[in-house]
PDB file of N, CA and C in Angstrom:
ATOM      1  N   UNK A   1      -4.663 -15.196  -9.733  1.00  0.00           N
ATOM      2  CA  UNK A   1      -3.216 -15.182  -9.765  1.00  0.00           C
ATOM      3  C   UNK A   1      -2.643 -15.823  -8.502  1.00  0.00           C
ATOM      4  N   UNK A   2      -3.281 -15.968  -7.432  1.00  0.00           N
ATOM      5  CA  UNK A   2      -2.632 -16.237  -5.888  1.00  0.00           C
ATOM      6  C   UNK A   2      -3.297 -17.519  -5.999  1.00  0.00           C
ATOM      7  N   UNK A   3      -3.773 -17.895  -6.598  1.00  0.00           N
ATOM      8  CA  UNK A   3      -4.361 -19.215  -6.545  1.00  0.00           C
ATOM      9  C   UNK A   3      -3.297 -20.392  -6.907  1.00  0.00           C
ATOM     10  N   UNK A   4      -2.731 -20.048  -8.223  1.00  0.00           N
ATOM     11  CA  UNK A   4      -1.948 -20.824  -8.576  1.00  0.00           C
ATOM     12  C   UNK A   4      -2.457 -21.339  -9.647  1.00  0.00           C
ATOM     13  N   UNK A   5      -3.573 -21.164  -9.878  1.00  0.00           N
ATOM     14  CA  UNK A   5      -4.384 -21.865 -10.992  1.00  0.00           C
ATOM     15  C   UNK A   5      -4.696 -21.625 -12.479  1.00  0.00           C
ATOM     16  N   UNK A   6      -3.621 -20.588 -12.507  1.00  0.00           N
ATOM     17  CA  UNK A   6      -3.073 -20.201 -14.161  1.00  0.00           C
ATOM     18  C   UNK A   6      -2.390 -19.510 -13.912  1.00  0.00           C
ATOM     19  N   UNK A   7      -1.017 -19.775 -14.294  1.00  0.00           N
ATOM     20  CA  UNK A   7       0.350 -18.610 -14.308  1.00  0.00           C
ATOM     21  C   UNK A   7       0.000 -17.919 -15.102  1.00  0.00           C
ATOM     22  N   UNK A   8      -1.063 -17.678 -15.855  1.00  0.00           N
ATOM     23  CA  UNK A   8      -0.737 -16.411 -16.861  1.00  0.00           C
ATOM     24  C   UNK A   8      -0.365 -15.150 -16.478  1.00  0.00           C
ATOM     25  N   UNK A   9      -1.089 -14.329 -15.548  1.00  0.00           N
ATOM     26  CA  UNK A   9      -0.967 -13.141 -15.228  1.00  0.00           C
ATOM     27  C   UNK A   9       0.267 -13.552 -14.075  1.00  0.00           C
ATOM     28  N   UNK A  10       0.892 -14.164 -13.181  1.00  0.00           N
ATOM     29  CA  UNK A  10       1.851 -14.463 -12.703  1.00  0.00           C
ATOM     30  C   UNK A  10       3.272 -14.323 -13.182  1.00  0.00           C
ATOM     31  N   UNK A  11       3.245 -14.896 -14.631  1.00  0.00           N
ATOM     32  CA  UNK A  11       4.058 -14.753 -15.287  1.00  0.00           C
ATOM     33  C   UNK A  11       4.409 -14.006 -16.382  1.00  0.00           C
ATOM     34  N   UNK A  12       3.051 -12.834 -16.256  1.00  0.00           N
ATOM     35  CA  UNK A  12       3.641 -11.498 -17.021  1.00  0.00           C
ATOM     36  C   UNK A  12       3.790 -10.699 -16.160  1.00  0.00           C
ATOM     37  N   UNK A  13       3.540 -10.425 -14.537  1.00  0.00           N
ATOM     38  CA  UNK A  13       4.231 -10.122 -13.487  1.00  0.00           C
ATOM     39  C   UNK A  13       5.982  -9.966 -13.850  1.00  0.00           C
ATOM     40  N   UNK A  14       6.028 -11.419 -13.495  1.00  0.00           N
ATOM     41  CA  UNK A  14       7.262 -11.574 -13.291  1.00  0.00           C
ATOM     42  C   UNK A  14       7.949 -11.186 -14.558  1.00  0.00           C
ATOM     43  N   UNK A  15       7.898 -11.076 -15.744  1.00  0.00           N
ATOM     44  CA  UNK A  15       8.363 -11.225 -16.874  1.00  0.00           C
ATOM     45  C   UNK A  15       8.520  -9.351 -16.963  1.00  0.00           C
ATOM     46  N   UNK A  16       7.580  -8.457 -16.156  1.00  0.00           N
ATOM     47  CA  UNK A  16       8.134  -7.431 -16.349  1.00  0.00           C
ATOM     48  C   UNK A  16       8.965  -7.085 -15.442  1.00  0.00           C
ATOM     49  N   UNK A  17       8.832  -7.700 -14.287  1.00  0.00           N
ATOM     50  CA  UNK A  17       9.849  -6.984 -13.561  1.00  0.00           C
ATOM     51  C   UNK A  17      11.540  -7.494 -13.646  1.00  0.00           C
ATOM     52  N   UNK A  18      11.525  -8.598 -14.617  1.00  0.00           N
ATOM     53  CA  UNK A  18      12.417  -9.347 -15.519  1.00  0.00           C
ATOM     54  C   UNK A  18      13.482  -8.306 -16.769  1.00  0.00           C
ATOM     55  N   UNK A  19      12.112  -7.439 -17.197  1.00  0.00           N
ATOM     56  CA  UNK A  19      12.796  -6.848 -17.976  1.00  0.00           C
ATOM     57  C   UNK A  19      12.948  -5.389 -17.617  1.00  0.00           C
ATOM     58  N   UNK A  20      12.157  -5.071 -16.675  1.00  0.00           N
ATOM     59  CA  UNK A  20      12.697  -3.789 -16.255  1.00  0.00           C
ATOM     60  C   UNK A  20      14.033  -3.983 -15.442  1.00  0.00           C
ATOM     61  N   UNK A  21      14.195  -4.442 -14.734  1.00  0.00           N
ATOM     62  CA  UNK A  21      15.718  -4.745 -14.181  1.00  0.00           C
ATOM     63  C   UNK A  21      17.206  -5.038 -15.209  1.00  0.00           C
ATOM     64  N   UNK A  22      16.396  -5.593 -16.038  1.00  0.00           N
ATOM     65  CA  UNK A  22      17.452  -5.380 -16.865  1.00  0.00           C
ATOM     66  C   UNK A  22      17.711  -4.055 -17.407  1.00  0.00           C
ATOM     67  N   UNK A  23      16.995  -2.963 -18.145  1.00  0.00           N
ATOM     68  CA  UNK A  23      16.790  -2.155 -18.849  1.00  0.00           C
ATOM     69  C   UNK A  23      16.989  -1.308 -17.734  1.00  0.00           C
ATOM     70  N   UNK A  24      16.664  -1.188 -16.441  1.00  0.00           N
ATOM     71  CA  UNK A  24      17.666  -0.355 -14.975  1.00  0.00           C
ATOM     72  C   UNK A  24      19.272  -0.602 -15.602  1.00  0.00           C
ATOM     73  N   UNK A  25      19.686  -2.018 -15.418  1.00  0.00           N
ATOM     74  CA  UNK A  25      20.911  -2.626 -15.402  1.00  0.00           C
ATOM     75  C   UNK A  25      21.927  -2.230 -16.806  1.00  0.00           C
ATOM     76  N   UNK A  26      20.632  -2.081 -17.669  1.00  0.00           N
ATOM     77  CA  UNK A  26      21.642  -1.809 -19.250  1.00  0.00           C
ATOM     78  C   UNK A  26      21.846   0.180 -19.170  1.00  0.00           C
ATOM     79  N   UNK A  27      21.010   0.400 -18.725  1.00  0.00           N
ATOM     80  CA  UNK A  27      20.859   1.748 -18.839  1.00  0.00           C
ATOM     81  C   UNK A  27      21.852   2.495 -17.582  1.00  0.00           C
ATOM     82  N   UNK A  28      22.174   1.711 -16.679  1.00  0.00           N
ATOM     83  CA  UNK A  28      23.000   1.622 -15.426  1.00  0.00           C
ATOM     84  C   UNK A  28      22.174   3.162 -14.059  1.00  0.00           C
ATOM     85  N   UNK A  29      20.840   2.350 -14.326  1.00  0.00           N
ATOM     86  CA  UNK A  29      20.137   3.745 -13.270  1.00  0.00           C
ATOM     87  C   UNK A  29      20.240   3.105 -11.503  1.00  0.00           C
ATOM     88  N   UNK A  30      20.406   4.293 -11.059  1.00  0.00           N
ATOM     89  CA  UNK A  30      20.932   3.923  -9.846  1.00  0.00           C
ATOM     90  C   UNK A  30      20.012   4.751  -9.260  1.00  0.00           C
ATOM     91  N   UNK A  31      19.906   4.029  -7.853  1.00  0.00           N
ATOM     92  CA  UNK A  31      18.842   4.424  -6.784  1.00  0.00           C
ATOM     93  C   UNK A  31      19.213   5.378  -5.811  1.00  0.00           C
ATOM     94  N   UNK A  32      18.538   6.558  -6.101  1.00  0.00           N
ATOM     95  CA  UNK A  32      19.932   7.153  -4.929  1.00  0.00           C
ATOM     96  C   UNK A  32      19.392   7.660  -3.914  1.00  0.00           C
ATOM     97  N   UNK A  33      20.288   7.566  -2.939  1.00  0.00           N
ATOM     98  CA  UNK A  33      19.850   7.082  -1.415  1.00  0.00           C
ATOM     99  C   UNK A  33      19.271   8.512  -0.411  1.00  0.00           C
ATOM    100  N   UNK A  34      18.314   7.851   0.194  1.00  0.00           N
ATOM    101  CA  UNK A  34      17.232   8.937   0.644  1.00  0.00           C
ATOM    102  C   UNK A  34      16.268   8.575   1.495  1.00  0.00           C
ATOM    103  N   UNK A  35      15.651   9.182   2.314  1.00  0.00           N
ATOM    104  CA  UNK A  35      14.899   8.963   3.699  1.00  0.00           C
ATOM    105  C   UNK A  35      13.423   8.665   2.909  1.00  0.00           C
ATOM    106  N   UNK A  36      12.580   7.848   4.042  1.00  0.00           N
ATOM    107  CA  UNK A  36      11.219   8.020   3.237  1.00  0.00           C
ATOM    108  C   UNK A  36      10.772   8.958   4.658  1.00  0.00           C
ATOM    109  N   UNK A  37      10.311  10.269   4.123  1.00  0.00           N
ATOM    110  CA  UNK A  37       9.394  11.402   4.815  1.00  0.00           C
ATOM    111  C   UNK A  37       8.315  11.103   5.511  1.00  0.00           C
ATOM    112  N   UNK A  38       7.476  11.420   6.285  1.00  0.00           N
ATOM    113  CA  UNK A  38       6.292  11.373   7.132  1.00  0.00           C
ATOM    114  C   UNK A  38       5.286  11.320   6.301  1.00  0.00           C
ATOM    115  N   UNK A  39       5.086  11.859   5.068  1.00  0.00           N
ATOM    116  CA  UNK A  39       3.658  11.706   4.753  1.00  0.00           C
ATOM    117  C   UNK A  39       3.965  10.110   3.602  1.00  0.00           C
ATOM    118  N   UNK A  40       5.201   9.814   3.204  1.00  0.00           N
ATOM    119  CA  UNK A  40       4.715   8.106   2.674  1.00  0.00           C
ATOM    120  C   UNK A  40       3.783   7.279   3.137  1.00  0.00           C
ATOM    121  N   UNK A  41       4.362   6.895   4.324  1.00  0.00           N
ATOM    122  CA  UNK A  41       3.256   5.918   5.524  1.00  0.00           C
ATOM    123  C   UNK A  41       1.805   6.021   5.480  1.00  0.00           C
ATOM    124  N   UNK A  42       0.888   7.721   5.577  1.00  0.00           N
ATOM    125  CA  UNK A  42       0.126   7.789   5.283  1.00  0.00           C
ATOM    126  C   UNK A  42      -0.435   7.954   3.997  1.00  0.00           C
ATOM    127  N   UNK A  43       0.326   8.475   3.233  1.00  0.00           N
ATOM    128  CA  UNK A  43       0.209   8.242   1.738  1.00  0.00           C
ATOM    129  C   UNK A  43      -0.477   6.989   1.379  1.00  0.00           C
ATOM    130  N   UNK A  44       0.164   5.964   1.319  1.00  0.00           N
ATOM    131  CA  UNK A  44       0.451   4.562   1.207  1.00  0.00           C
ATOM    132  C   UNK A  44      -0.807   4.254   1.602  1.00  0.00           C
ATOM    133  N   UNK A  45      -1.297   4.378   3.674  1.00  0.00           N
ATOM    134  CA  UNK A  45      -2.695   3.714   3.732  1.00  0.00           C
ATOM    135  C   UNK A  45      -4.009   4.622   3.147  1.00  0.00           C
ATOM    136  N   UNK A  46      -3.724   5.723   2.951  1.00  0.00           N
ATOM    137  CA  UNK A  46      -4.583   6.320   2.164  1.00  0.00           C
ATOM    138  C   UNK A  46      -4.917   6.065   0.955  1.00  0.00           C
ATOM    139  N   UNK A  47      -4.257   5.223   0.367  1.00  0.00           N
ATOM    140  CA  UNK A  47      -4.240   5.086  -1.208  1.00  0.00           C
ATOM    141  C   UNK A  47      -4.446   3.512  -1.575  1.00  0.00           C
ATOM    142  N   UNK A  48      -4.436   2.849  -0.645  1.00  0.00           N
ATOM    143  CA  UNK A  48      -4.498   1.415  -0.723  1.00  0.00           C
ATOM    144  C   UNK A  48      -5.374   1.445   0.218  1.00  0.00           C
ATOM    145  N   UNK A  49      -6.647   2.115   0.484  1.00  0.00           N
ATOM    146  CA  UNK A  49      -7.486   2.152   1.425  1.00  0.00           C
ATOM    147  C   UNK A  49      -8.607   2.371   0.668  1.00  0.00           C
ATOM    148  N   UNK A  50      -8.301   3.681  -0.141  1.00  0.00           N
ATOM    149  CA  UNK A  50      -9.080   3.872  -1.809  1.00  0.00           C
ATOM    150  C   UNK A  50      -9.236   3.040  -2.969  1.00  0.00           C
ATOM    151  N   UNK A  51      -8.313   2.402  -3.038  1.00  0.00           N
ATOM    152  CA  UNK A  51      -8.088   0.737  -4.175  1.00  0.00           C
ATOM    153  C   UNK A  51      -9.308   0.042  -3.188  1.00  0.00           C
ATOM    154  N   UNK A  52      -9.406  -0.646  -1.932  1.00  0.00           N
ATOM    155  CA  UNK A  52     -10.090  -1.619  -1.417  1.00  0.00           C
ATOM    156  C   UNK A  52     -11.094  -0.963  -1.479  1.00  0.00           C
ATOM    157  N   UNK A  53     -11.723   0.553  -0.803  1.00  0.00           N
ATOM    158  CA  UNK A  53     -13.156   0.686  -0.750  1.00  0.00           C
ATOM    159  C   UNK A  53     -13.596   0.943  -2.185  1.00  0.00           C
ATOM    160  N   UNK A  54     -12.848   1.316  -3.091  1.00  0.00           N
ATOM    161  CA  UNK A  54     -13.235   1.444  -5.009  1.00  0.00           C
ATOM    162  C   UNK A  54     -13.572   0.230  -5.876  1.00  0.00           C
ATOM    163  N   UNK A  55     -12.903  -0.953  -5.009  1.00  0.00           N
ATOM    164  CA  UNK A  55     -12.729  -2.184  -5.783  1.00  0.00           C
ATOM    165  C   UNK A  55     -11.416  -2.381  -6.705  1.00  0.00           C
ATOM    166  N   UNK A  56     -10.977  -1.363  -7.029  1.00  0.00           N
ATOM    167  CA  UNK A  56      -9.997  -1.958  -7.805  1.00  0.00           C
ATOM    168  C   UNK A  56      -9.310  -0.828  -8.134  1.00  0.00           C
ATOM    169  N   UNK A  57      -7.885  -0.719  -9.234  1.00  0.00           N
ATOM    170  CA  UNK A  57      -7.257   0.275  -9.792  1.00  0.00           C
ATOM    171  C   UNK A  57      -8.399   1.203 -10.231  1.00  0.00           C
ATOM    172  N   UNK A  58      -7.155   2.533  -9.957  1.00  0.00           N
ATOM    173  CA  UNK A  58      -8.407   3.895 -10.519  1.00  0.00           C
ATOM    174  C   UNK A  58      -8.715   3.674 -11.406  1.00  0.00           C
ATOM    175  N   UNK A  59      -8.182   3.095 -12.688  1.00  0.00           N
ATOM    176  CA  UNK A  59      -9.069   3.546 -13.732  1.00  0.00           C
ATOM    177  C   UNK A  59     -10.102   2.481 -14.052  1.00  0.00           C
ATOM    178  N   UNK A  60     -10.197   1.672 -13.122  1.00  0.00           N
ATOM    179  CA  UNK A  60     -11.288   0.768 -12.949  1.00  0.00           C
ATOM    180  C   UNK A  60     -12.826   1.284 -13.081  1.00  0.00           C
ATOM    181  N   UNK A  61     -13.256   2.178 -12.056  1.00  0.00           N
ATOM    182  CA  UNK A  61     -14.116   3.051 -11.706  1.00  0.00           C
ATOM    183  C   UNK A  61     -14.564   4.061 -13.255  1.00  0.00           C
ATOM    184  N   UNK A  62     -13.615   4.316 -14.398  1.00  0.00           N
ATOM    185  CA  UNK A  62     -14.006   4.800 -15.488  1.00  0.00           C
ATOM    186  C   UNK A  62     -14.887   3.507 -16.573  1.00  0.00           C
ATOM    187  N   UNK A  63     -13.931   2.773 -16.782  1.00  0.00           N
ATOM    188  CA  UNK A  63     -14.250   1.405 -17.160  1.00  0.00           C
ATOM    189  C   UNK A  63     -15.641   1.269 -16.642  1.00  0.00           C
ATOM    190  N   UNK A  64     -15.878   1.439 -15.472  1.00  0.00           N
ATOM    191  CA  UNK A  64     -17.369   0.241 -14.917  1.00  0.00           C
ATOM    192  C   UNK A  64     -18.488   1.777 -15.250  1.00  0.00           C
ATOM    193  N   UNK A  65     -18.438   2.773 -15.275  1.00  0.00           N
ATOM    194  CA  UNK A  65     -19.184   3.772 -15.721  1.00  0.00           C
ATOM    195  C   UNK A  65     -19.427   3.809 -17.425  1.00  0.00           C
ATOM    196  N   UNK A  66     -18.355   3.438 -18.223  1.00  0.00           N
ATOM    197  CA  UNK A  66     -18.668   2.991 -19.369  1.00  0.00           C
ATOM    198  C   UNK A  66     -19.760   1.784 -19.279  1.00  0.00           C
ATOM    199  N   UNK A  67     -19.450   0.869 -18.950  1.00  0.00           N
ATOM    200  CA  UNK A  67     -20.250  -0.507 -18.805  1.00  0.00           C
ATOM    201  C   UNK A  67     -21.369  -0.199 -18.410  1.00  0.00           C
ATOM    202  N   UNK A  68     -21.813   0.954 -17.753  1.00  0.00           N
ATOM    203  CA  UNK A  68     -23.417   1.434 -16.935  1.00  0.00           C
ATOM    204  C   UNK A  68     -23.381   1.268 -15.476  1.00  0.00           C
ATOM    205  N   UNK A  69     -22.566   1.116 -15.036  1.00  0.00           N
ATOM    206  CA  UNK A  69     -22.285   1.115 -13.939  1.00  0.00           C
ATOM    207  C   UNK A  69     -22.445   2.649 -13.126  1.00  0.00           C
ATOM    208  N   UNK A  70     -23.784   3.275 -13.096  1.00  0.00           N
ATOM    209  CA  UNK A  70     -23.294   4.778 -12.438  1.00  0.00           C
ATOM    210  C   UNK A  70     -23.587   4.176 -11.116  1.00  0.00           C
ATOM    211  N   UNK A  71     -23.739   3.946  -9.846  1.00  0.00           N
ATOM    212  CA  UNK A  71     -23.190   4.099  -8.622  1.00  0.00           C
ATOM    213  C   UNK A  71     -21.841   4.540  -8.887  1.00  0.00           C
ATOM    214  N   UNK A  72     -20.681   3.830  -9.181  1.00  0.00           N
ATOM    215  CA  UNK A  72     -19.259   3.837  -9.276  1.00  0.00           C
ATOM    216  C   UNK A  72     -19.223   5.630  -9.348  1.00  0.00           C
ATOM    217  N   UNK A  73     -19.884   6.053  -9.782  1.00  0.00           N
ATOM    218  CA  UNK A  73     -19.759   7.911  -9.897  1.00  0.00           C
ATOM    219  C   UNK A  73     -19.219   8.497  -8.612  1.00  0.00           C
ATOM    220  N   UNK A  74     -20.068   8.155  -7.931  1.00  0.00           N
ATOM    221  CA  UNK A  74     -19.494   8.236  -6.147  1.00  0.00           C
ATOM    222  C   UNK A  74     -17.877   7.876  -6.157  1.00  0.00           C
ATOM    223  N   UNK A  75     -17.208   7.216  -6.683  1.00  0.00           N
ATOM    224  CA  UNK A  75     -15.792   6.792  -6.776  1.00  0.00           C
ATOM    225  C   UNK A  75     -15.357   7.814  -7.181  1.00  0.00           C
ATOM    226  N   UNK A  76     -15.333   7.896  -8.479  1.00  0.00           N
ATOM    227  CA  UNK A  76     -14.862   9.015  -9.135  1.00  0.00           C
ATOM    228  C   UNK A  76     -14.931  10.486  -8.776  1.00  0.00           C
ATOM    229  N   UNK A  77     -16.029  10.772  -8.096  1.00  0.00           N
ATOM    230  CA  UNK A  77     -16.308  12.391  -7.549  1.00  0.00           C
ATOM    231  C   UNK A  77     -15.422  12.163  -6.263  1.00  0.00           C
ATOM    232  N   UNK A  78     -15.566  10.832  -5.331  1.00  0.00           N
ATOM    233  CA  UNK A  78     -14.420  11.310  -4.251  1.00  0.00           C
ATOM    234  C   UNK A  78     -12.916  11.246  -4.713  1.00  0.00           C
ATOM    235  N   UNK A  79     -12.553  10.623  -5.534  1.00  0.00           N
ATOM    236  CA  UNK A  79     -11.139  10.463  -6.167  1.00  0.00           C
ATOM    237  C   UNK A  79     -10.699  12.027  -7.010  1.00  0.00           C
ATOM    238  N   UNK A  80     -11.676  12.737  -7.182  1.00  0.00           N
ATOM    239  CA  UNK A  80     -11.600  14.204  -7.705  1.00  0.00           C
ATOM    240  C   UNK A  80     -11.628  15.167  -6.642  1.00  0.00           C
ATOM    241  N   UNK A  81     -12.208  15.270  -5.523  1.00  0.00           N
ATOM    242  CA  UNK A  81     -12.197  15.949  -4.347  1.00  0.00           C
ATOM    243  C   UNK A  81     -10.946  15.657  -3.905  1.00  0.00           C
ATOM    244  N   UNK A  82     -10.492  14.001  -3.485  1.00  0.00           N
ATOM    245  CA  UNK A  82      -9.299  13.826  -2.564  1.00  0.00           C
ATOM    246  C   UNK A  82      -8.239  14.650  -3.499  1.00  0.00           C
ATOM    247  N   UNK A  83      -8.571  14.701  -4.451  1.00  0.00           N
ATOM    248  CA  UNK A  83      -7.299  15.224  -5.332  1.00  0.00           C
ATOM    249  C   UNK A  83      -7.155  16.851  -5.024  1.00  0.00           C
ATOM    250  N   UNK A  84      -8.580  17.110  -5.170  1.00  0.00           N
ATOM    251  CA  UNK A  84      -8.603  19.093  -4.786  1.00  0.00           C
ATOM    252  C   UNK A  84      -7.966  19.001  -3.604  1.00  0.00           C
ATOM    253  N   UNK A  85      -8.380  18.538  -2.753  1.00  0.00           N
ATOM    254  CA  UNK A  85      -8.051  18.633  -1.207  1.00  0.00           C
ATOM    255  C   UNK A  85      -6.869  18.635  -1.070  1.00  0.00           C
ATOM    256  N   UNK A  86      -6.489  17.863  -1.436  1.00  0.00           N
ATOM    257  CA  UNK A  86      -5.043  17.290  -0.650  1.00  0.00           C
ATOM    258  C   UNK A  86      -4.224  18.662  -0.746  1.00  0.00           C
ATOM    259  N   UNK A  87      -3.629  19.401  -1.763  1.00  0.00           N
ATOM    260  CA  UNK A  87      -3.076  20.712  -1.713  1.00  0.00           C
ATOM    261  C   UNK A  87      -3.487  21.952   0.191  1.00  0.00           C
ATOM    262  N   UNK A  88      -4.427  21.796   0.194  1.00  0.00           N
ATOM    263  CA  UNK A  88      -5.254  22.777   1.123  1.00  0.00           C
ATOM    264  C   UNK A  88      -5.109  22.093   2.312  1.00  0.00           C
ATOM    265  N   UNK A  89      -4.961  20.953   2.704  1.00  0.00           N
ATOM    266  CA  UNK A  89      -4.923  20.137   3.617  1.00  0.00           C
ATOM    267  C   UNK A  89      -3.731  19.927   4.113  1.00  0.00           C
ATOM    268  N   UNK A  90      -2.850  19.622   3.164  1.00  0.00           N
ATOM    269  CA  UNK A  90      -0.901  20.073   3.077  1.00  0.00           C
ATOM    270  C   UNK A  90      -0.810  20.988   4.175  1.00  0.00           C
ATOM    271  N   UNK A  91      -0.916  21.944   2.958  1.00  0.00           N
ATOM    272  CA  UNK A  91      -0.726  23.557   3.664  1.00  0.00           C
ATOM    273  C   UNK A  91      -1.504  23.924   4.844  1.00  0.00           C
ATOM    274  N   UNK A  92      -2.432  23.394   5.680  1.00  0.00           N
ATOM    275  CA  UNK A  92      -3.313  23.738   6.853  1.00  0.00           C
ATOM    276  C   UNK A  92      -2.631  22.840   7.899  1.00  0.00           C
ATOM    277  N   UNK A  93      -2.935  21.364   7.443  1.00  0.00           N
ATOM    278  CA  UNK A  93      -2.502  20.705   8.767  1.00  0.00           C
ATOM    279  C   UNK A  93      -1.435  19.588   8.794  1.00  0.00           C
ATOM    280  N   UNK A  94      -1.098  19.531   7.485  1.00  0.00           N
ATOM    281  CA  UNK A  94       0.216  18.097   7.552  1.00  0.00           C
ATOM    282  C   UNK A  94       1.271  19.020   7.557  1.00  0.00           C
ATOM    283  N   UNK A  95       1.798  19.712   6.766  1.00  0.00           N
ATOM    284  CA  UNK A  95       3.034  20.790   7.083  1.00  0.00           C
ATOM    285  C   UNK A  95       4.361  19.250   7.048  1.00  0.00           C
ATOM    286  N   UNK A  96       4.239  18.253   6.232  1.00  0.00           N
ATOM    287  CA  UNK A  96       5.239  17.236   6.295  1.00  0.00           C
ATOM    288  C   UNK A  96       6.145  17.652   5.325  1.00  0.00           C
ATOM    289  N   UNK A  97       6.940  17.126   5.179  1.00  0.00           N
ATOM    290  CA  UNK A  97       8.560  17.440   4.089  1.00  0.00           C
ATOM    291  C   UNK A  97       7.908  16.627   2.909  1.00  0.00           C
ATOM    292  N   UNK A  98       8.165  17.141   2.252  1.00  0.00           N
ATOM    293  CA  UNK A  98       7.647  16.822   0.312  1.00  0.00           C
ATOM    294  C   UNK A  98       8.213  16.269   0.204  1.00  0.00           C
ATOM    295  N   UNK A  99       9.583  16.002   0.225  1.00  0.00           N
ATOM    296  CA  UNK A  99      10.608  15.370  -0.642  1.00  0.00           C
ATOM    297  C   UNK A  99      10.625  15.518  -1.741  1.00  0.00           C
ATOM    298  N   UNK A 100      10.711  14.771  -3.117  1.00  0.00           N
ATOM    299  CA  UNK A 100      10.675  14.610  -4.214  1.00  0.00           C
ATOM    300  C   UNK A 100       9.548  14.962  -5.111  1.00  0.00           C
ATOM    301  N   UNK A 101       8.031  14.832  -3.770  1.00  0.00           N
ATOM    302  CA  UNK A 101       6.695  15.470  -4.472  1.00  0.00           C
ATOM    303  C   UNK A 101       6.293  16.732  -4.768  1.00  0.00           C
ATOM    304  N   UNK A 102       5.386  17.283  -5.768  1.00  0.00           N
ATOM    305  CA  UNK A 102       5.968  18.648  -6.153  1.00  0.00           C
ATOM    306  C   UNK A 102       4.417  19.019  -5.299  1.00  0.00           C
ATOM    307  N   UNK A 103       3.937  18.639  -4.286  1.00  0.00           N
ATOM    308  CA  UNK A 103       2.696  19.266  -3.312  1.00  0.00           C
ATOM    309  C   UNK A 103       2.523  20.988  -3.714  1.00  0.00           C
TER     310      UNK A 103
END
């Protein structure tokens, strides 16, 4: 896609975020205005830290275990832990403002 060397997936990119803006615009949803909290930032490199060391979107890692892929298991068992954890970890040592997340 960054290549340039077939718009296909480029231009179903763009083509959704084409029509979701509209369908914001027809539906008249509005963004309403609000701080981003302390744990986004780390949110964010935590989670796009997990995409790069996984290889790809989560449900990638199901996909390549279908295919025979068991190493990838290791993905999936830490993507099930980070998930237990994170609750217990909240509550012990981040103590950050939720905002909108139901932690």
């Amino acid at each position: 896609m960054f290549t340039f060397q077939d718009l296909r997936m480029l231009l179903s990119f763009a083509g959704a975020v084409v029509i979701t803006a509209c369908t914001f615009a027809l539906l008249r949803v509005c963004r309403t205005p609000g701080r981003i909290h302390a744990g986004v930032i780390p949110g964010a490199v935590l989670f796009g830290t997990g995409w790069a060391l996984s290889g790809g979107y989560p449900d990638i890692p199901i996909v390549q275990v279908a295919c025979g892929h068991l190493p990838v298991l290791v993905t999936i068992v830490d993507v099930t832990l980070g998930i237990r954890l994170c609750r217990p970890a909240h509550a012990r040592y981040l103590h950050l403002d939720r905002g909108s997340c139901g932690l």
